[in-house]
Protein backbone atom coordinates (compact mmCIF):
# COMPACT_ATOMS: atom_id res chain seq x y z
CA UNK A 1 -1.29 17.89 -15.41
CA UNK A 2 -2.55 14.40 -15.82
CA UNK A 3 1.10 13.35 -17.34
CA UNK A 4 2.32 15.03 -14.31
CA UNK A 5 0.18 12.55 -11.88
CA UNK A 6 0.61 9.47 -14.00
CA UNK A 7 4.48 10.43 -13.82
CA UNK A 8 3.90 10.20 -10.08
CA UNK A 9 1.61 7.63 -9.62
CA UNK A 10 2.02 5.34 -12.82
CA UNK A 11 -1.27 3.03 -13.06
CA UNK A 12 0.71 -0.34 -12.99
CA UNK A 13 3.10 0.84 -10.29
CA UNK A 14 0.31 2.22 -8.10
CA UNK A 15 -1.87 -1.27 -8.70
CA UNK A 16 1.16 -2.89 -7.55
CA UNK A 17 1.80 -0.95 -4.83
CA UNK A 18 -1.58 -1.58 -3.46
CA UNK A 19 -1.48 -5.19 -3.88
CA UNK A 20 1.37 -6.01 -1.87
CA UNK A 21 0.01 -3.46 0.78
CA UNK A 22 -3.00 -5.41 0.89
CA UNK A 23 -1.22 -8.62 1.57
CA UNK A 24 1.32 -6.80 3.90
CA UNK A 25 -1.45 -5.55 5.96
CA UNK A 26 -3.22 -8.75 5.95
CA UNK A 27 -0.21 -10.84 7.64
CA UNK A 28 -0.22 -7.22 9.78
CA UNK A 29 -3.60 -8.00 10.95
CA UNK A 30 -3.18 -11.87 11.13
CA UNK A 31 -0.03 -11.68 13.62
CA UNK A 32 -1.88 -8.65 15.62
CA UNK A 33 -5.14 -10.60 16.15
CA UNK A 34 -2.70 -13.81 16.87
CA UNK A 35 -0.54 -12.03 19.59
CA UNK A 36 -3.19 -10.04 20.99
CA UNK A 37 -6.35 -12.42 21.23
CA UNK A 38 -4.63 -15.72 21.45
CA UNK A 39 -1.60 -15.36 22.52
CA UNK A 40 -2.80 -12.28 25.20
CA UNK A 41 -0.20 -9.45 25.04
CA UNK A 42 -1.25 -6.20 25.12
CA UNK A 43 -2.57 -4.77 21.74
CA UNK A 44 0.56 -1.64 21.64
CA UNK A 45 3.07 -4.58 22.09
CA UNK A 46 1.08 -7.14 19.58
CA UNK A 47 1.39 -4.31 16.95
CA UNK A 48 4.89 -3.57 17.11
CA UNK A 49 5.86 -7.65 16.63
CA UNK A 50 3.17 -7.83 13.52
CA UNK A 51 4.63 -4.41 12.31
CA UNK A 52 7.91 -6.02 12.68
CA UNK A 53 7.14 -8.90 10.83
CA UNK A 54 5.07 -7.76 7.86
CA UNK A 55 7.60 -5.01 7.00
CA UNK A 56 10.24 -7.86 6.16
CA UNK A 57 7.75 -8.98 3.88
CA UNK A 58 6.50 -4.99 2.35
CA UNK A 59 10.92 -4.97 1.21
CA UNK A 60 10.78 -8.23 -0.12
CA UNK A 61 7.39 -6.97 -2.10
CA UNK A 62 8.29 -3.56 -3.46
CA UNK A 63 11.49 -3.95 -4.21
CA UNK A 64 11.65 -7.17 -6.43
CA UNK A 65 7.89 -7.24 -7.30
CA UNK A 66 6.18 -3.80 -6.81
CA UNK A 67 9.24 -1.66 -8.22
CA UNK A 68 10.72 -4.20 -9.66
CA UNK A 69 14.43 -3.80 -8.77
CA UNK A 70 16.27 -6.90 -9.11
CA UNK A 71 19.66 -5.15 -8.42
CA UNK A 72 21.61 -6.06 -6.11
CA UNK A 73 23.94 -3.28 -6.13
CA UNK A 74 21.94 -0.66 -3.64
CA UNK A 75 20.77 -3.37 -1.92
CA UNK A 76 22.24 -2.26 1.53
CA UNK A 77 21.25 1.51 0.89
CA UNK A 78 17.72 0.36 0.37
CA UNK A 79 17.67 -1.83 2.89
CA UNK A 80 19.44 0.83 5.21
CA UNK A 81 16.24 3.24 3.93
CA UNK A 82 13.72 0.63 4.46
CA UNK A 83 14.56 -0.36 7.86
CA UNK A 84 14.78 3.61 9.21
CA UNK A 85 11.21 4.16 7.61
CA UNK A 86 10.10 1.26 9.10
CA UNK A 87 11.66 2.43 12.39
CA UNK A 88 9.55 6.07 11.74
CA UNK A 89 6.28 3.69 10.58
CA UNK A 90 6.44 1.97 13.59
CA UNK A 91 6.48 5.01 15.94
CA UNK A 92 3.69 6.39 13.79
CA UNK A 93 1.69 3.11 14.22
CA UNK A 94 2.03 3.16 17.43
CA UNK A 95 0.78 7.10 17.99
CA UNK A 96 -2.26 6.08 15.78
CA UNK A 97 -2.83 2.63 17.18
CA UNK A 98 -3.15 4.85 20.61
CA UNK A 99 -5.44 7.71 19.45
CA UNK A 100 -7.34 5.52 17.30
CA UNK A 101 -7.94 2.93 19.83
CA UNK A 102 -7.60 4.86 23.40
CA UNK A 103 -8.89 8.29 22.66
CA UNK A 104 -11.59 7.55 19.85
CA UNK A 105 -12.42 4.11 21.14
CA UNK A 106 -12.31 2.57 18.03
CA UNK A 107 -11.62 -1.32 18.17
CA UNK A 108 -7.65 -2.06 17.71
CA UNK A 109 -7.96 -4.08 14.36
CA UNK A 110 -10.20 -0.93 12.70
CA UNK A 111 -7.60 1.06 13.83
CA UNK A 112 -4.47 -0.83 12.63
CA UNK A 113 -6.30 -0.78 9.10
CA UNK A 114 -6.94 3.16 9.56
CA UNK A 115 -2.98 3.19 10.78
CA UNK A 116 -1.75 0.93 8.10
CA UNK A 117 -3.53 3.37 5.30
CA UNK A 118 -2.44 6.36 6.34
CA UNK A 119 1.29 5.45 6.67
CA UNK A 120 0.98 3.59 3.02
CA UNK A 121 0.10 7.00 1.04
CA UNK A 122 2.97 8.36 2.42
CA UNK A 123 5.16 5.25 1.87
CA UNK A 124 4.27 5.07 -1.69
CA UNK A 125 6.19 8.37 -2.08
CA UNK A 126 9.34 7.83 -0.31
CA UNK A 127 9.48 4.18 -1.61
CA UNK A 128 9.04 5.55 -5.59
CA UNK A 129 11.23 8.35 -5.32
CA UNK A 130 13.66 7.98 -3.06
CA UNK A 131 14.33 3.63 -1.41
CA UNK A 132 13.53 1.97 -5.24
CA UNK A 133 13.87 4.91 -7.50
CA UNK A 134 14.01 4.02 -11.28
């Protein structure tokens, strides 16, 4: 069983993974706070633009540093992949930005980082086994 997880979720991989989430959420955060609080759009709006932005940076991450795929071959399948997730990560932002924020009343930047969790467990998955799959 635990070859079976590590197979899954190999240390290095998973530290990796994180990482780059971290930093991914951080510009998230940064550009959600920016267009929201300084800049004044509404928070729903705000989050799409950051989402938009720091998932060019997540593909740029995983797939030459987290998963360490310096092909160039799939390139356009991956990016193809990466882009409809995103698309699907978006939406799901957005429905958890909403219920997080609207229903619960929890303050929009808690619930981007709540958000922004939640999609990356799933993420991991579909980025290891299926967009960057070794």
């Amino acid at each position: 069983m635990k070859n079976f997880i590590l197979n899954i979720f190999p240390p290095l991989t998973l530290i990796k993974f994180l990482t780059a989430g971290v930093s991914v959420v951080a510009v998230n955060v940064f550009f959600l706070y920016l267009f929201t609080s300084i800049f004044g759009l509404w928070y729903l709006l705000s989050s799409v633009f950051a989402f938009t932005i720091s998932t060019c940076m997540s593909f740029v991450l995983h797939k030459w540093w987290t998963f360490m795929d310096s092909s160039t071959d799939a390139i356009k399948r991956q990016l193809s992949m990466h882009v409809t997730l995103a698309m699907a990560d978006i939406a799901a932002n957005v429905l958890l930005m909403y219920v997080f924020t609207d229903i619960f009343g929890i303050w929009y930047i808690f619930s981007q980082i709540i958000s922004s969790g939640l999609i990356a467990v799933a993420n991991f998955l579909i980025y290891r086994f299926h967009i960057f799959r070794t």
